[in-house]
PDB file of N, CA and C in Angstrom:
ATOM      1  N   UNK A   1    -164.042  11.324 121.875  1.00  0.00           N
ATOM      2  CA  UNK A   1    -162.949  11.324 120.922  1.00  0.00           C
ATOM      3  C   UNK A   1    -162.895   9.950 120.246  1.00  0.00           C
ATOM      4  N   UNK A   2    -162.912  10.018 118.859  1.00  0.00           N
ATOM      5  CA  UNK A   2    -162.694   8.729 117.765  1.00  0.00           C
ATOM      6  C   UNK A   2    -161.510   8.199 117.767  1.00  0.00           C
ATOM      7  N   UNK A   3    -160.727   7.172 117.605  1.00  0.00           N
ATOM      8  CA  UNK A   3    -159.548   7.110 117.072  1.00  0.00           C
ATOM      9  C   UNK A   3    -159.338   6.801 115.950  1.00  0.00           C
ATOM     10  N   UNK A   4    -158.796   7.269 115.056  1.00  0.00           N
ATOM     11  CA  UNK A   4    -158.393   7.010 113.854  1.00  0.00           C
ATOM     12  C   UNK A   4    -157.345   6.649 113.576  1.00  0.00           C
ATOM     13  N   UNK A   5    -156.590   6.448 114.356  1.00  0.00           N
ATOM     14  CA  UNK A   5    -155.524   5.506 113.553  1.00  0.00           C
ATOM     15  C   UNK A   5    -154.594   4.940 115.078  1.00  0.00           C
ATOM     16  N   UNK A   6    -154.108   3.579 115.251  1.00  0.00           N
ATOM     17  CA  UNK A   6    -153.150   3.109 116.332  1.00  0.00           C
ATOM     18  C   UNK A   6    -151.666   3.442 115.966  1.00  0.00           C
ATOM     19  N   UNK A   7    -150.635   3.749 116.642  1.00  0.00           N
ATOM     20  CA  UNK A   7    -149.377   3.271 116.164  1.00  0.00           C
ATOM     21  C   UNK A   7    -148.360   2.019 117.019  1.00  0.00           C
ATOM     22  N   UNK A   8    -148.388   1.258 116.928  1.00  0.00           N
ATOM     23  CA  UNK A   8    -147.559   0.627 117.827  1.00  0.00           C
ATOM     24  C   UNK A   8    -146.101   0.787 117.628  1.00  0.00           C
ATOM     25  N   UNK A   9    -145.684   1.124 118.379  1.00  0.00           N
ATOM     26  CA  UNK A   9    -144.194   1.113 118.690  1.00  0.00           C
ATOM     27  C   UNK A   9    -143.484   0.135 119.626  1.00  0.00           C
ATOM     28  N   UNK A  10    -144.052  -1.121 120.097  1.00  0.00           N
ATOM     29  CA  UNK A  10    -143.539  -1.704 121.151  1.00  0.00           C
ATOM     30  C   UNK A  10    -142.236  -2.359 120.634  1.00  0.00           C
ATOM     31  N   UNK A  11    -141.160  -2.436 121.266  1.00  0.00           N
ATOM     32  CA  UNK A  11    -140.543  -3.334 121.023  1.00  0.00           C
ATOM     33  C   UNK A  11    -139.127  -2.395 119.830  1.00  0.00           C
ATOM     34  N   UNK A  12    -139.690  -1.163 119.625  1.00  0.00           N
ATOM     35  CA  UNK A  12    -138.700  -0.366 119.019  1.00  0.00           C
ATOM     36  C   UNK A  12    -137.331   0.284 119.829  1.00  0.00           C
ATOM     37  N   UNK A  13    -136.300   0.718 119.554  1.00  0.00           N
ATOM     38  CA  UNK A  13    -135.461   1.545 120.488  1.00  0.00           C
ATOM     39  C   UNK A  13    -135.421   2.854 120.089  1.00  0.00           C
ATOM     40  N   UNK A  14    -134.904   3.687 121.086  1.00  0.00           N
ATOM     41  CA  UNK A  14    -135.343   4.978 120.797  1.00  0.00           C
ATOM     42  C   UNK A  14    -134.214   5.227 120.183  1.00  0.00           C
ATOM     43  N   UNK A  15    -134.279   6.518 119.154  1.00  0.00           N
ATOM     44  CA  UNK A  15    -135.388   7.690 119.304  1.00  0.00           C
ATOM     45  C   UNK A  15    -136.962   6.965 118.529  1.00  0.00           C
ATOM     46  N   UNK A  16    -136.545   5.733 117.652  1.00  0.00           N
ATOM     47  CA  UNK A  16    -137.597   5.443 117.048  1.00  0.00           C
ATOM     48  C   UNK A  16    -139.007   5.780 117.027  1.00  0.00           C
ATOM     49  N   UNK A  17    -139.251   5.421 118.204  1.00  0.00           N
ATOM     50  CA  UNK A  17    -140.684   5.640 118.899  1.00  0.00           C
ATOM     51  C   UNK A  17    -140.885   7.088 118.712  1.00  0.00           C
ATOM     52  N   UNK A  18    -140.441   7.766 118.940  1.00  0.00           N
ATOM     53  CA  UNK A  18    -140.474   9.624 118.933  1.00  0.00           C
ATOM     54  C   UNK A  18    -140.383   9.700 117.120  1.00  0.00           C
ATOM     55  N   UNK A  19    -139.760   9.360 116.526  1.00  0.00           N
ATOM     56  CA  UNK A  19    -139.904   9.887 115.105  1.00  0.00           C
ATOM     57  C   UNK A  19    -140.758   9.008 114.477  1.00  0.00           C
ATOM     58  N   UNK A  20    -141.315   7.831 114.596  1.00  0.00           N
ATOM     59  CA  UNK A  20    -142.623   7.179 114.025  1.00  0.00           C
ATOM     60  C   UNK A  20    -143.951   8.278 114.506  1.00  0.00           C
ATOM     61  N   UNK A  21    -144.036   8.092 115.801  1.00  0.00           N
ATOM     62  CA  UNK A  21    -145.359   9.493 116.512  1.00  0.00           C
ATOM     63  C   UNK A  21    -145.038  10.475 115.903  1.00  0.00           C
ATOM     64  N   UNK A  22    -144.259  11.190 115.531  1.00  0.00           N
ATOM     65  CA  UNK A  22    -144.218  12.551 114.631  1.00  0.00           C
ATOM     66  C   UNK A  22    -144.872  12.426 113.882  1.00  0.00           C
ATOM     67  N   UNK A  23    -144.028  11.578 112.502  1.00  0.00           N
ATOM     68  CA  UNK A  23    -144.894  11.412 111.421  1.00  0.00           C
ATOM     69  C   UNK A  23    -145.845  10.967 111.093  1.00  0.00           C
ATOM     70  N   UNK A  24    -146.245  10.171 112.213  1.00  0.00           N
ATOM     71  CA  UNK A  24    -147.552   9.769 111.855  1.00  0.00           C
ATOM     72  C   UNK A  24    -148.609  11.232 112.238  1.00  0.00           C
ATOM     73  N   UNK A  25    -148.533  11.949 113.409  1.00  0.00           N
ATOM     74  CA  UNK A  25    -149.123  12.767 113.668  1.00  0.00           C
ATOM     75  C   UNK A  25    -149.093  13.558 112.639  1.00  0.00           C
ATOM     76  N   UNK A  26    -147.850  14.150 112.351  1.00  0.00           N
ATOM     77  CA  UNK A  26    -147.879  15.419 110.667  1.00  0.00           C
ATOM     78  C   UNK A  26    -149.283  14.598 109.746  1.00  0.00           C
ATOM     79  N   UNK A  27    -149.017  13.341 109.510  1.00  0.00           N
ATOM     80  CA  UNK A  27    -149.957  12.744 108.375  1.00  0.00           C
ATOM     81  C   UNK A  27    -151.538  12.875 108.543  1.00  0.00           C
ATOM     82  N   UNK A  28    -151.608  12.869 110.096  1.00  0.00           N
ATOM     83  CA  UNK A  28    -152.994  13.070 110.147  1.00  0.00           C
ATOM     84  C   UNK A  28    -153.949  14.428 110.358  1.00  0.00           C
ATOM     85  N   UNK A  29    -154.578  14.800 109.618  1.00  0.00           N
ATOM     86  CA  UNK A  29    -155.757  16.217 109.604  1.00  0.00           C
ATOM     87  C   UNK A  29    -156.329  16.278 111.123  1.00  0.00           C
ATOM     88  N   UNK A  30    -156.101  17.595 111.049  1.00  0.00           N
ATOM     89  CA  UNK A  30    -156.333  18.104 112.081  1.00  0.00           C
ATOM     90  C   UNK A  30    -157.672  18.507 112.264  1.00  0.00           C
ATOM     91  N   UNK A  31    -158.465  17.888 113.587  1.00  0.00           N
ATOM     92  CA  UNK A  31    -159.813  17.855 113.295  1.00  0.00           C
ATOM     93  C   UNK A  31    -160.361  16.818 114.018  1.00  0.00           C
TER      94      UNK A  31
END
């Protein structure tokens, strides 16, 4: 498995972390 893209979330409070990983996931092609 490749990675294509990091997200860091450190240092965020939640829910933050959970709705940055969403959208980033929606953004990326599936594949």
């Amino acid at each position: 498995m490749k990675v294509k893209e990091v997200l860091d979330v450190k240092g965020l409070a939640c829910p933050m972390p959970i709705v940055k990983t969403k959208k980033a996931m929606e953004a990326l092609q599936s594949g």
